[in-house]
N, C-alpha and C. Protein backbone atom coordinates (compact mmCIF):
# COMPACT_ATOMS: atom_id res chain seq x y z
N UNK A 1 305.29 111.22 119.66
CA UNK A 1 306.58 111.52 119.05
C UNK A 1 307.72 111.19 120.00
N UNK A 2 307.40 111.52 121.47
CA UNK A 2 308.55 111.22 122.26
C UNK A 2 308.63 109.68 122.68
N UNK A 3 307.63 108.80 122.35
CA UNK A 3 307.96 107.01 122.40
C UNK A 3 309.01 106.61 120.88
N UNK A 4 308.78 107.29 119.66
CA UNK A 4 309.38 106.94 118.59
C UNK A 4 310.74 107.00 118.82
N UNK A 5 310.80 108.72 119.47
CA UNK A 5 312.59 109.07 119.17
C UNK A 5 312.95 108.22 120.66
N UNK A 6 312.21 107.93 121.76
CA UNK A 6 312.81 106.82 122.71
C UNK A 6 313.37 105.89 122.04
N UNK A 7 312.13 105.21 121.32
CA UNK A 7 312.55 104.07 121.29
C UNK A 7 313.65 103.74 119.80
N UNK A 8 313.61 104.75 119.16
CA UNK A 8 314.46 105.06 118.19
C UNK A 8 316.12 104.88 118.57
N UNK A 9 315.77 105.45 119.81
CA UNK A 9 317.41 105.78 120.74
C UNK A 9 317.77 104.35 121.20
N UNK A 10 316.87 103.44 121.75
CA UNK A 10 316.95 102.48 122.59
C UNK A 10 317.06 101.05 121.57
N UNK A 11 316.88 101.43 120.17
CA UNK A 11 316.95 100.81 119.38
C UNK A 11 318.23 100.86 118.97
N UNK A 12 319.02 101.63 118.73
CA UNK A 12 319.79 102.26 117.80
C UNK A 12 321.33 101.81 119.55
N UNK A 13 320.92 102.17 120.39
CA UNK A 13 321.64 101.78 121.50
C UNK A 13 321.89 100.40 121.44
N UNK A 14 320.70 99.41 121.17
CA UNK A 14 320.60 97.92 121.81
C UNK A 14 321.72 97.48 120.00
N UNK A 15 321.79 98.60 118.99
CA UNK A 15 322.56 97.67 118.31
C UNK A 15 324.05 98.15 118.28
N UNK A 16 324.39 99.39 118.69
CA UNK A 16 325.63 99.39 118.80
C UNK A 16 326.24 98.11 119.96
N UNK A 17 325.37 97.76 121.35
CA UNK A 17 325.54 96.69 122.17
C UNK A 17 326.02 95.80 121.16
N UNK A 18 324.77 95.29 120.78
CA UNK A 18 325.27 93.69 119.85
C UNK A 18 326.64 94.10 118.73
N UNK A 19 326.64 94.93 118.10
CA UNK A 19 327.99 95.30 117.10
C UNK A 19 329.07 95.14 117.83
N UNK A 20 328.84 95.78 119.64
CA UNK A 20 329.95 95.58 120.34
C UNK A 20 330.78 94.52 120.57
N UNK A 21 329.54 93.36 121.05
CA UNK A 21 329.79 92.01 121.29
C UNK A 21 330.05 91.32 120.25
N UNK A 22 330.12 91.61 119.18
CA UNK A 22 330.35 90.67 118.00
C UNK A 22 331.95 91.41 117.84
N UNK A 23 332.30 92.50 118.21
CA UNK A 23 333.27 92.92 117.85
C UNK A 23 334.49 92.35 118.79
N UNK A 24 333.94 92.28 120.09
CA UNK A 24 335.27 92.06 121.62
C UNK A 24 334.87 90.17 121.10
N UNK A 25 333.52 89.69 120.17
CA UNK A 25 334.11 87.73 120.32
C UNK A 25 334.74 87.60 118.96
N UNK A 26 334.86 88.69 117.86
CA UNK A 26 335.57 88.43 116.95
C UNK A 26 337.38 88.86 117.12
N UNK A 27 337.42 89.57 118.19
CA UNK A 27 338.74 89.88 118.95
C UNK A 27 339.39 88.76 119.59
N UNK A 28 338.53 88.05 120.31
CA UNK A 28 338.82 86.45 120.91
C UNK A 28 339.35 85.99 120.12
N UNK A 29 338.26 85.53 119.00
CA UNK A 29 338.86 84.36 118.54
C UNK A 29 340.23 84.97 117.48
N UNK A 30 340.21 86.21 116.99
CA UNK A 30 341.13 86.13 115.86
C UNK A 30 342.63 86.39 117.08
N UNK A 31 342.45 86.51 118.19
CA UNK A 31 343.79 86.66 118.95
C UNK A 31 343.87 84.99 119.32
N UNK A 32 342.93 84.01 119.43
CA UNK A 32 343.22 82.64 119.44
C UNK A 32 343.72 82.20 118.25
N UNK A 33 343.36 82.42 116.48
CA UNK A 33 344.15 81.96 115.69
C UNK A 33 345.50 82.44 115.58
N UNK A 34 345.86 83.83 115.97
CA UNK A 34 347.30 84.15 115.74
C UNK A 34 347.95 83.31 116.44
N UNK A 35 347.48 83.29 117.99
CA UNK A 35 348.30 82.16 118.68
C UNK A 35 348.50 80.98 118.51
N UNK A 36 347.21 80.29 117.65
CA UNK A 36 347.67 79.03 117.23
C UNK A 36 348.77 79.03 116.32
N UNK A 37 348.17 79.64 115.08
CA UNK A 37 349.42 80.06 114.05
C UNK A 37 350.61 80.24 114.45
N UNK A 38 351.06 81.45 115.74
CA UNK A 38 352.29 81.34 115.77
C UNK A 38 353.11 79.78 116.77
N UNK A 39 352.25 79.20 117.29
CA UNK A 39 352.67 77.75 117.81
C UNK A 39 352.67 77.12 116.64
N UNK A 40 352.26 77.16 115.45
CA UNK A 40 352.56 76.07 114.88
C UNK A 40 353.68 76.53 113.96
N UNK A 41 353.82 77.30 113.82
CA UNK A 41 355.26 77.73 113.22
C UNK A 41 356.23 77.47 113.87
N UNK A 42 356.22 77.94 115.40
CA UNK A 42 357.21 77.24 116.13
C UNK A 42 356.96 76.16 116.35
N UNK A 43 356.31 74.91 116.11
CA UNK A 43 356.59 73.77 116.32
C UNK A 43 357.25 73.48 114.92
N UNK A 44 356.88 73.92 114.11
CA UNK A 44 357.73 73.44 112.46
C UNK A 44 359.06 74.20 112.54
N UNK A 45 359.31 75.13 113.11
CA UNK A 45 360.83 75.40 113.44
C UNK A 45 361.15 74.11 114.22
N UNK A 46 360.71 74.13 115.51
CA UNK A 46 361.49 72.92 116.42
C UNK A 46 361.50 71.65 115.59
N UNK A 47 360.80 71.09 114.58
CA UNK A 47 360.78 69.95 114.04
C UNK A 47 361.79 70.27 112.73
N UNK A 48 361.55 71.22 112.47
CA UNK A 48 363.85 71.25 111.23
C UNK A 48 364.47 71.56 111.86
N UNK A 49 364.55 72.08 113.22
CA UNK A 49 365.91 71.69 113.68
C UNK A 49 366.53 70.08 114.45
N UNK A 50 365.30 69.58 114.85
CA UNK A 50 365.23 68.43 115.37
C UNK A 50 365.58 67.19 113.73
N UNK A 51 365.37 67.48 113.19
CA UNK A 51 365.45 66.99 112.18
C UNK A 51 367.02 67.52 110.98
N UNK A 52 367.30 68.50 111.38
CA UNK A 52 368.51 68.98 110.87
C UNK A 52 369.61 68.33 111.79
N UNK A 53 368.82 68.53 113.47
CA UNK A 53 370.39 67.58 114.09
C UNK A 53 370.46 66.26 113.54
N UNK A 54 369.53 65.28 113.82
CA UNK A 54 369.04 64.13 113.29
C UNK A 54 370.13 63.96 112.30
N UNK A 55 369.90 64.74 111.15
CA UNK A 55 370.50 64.52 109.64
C UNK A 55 372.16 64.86 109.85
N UNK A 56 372.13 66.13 111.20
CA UNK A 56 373.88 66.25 111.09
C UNK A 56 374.42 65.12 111.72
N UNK A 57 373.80 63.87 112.83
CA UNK A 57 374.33 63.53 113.68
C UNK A 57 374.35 62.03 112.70
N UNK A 58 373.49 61.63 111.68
CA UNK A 58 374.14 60.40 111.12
C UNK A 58 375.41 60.77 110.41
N UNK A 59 375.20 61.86 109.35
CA UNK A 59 376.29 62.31 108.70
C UNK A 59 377.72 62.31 109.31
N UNK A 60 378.00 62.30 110.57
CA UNK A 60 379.17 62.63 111.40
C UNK A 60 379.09 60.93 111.78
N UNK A 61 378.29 60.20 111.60
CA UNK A 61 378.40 58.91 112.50
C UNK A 61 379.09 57.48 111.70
């Protein structure tokens, strides 16, 4: 009885581990897509304004 509830424990331990690790590489990566996401928003900001001067600077020319 006392190898079952061991290994019951050591079982039940080894999967909160793995739940862990799936939890801190699903943290990785979803803090790598925000960051992409928010770079690419700011690059589509910098490209209408680059493109808004563009458009003000023929208009004036």
């Amino acid at each position: 009885m006392t190898d079952l509830f061991g290994g019951g424990v050591a079982l039940l331990l080894h999967r909160v581990e793995v739940a862990a690790q799936f939890v801190g590489t699903f943290e990785v990566w979803a803090k790598r897509a925000v960051a992409a996401a928010s770079f690419s928003v700011s690059a589509a900001w910098s490209a209408l304004a680059l493109a808004w001067s563009a458009w003000r600077v023929s208009i004036s020319a």
